[in-house]
Protein backbone atom coordinates (compact mmCIF):
# COMPACT_ATOMS: atom_id res chain seq x y z
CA UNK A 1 -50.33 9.92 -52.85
CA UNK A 2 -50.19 9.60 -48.92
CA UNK A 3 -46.84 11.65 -48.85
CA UNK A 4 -47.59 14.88 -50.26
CA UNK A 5 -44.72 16.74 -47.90
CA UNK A 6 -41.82 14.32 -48.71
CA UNK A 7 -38.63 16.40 -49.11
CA UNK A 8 -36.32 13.66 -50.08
CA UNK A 9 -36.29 10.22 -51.71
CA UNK A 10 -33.48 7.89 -51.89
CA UNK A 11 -34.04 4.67 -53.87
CA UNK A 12 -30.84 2.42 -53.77
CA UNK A 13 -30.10 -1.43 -54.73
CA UNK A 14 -33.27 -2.17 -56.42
CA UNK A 15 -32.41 -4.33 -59.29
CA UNK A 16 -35.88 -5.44 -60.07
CA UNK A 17 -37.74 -2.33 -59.12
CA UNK A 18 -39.24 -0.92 -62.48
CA UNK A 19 -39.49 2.55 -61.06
CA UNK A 20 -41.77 3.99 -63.46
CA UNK A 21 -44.40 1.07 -63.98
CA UNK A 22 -46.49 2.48 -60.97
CA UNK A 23 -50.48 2.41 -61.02
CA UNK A 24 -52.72 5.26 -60.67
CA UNK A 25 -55.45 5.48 -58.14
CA UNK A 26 -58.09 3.75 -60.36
CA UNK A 27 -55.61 1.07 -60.52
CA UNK A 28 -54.58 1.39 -63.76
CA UNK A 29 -50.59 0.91 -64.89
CA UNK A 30 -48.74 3.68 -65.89
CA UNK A 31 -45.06 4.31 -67.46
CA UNK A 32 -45.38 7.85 -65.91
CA UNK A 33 -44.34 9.95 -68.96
CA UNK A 34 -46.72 12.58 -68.72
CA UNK A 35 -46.11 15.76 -66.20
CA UNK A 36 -49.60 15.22 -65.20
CA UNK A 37 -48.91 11.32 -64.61
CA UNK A 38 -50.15 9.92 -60.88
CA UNK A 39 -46.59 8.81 -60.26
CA UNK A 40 -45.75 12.79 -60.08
CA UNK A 41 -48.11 14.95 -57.98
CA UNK A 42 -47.52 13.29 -54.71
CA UNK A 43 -43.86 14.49 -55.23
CA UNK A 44 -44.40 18.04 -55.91
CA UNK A 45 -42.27 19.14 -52.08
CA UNK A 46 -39.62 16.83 -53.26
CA UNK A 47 -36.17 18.74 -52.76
CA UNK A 48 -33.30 15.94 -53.24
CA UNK A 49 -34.00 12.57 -55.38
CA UNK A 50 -31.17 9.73 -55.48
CA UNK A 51 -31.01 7.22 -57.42
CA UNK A 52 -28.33 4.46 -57.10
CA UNK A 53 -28.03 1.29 -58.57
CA UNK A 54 -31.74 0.69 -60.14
CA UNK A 55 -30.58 -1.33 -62.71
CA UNK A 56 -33.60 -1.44 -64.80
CA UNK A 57 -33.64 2.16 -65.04
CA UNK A 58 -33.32 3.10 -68.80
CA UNK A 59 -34.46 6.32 -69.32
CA UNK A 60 -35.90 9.09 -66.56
CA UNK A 61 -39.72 9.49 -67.52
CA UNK A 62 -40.68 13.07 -68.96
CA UNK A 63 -42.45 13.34 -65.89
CA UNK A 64 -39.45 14.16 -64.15
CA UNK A 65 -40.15 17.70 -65.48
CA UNK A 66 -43.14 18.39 -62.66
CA UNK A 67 -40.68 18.04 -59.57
CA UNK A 68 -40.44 22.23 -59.30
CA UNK A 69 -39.46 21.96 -56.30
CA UNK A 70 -36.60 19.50 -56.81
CA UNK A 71 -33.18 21.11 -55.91
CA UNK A 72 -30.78 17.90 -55.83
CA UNK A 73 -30.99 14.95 -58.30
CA UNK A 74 -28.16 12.03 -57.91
CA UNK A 75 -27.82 9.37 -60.53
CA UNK A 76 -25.43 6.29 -58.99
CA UNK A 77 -24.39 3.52 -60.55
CA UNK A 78 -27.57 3.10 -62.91
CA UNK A 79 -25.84 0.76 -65.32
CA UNK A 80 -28.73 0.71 -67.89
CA UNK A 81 -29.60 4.22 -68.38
CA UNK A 82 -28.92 5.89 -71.46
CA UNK A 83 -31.04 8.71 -72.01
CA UNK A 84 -32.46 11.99 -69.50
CA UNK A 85 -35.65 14.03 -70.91
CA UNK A 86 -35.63 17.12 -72.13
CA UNK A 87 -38.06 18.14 -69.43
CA UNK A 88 -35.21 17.93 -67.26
CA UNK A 89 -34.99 21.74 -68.27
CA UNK A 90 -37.68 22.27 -66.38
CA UNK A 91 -36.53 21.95 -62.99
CA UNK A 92 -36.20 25.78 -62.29
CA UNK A 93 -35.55 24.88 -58.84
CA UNK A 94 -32.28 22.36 -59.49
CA UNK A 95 -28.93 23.10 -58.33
CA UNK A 96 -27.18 20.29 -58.08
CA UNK A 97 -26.87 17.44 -60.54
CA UNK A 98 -24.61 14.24 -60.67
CA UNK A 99 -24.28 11.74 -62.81
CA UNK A 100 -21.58 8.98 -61.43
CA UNK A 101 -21.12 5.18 -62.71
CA UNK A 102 -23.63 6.12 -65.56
CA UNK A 103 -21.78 3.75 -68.25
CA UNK A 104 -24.21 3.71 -71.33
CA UNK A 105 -25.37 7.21 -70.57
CA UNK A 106 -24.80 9.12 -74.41
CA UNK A 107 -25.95 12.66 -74.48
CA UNK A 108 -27.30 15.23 -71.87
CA UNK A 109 -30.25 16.76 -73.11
CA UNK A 110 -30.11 20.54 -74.38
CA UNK A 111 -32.51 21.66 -72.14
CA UNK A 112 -29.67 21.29 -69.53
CA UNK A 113 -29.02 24.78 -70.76
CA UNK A 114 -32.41 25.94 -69.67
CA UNK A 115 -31.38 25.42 -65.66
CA UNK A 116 -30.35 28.75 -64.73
CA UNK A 117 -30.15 27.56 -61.13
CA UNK A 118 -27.80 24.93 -61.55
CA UNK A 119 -24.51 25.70 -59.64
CA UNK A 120 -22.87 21.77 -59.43
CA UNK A 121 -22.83 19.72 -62.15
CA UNK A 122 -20.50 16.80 -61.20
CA UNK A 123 -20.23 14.21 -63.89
CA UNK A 124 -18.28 10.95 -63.23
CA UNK A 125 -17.11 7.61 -64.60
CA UNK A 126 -19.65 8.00 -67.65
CA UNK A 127 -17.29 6.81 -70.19
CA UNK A 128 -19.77 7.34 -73.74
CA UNK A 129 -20.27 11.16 -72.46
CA UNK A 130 -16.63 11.29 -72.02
CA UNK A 131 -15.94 10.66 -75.70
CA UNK A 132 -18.30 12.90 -76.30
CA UNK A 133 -16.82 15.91 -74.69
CA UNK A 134 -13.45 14.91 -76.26
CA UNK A 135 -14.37 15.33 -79.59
């Protein structure tokens, strides 16, 4: 909660970081799910968001969906995830999205259709989306 102004956040080679388990201010764990969660507000300038190689990363939390102001999200090399939230249609703000080295990554959300804003979309070496967009 000390950072209220951060703009960016990179978060790279954390195999045992559990993101998402973060506690509140009363001390209390949290999965962050919720837009409202504590692990969200203190990110609300955040502009550009990477993610590479957090290997215990399975899913993005819902929360996700309360970054307006995020313009930039990167996804590197998370080997575990498989799903994004459908509040990732919420980020108005988002431009840019990639998705590299994303190997059990099935589906993008239909919401993706809801960001009007997007103008990059780079998807690579995500082999089960692939097939997907094959078919």
């Amino acid at each position: 909660s000390g950072l209220p102004h951060i703009k960016a956040l990179f978060v790279k080679n954390c195999a045992e970081l559990d993101l998402w388990d973060v506690k509140d201010e009363d001390g209390e764990a949290g999965k962050g799910n919720s837009v409202n969660s504590s692990t969200w507000p203190c990110l609300k300038s955040l502009e550009d968001l990477y993610l590479s190689r957090v290997s215990k990363l399975q899913s993005l939390p819902s929360g996700i969906g309360g970054l307006t102001a995020l313009k930039q999200l990167h996804i590197l090399e998370c080997d575990n995830l498989k799903t994004l939230p459908e509040s990732i249609g919420s980020l108005s703000q988002l431009r840019a999205l990639y998705l590299h080295g994303c190997s059990k990554l099935e589906a993008l959300p239909k919401s993706i259709q809801n960001l009007t804003a997007l103008q990059v979309l780079h998807i690579k070496r995500c082999p089960l989306l692939k097939t997907r967009c094959e078919k």
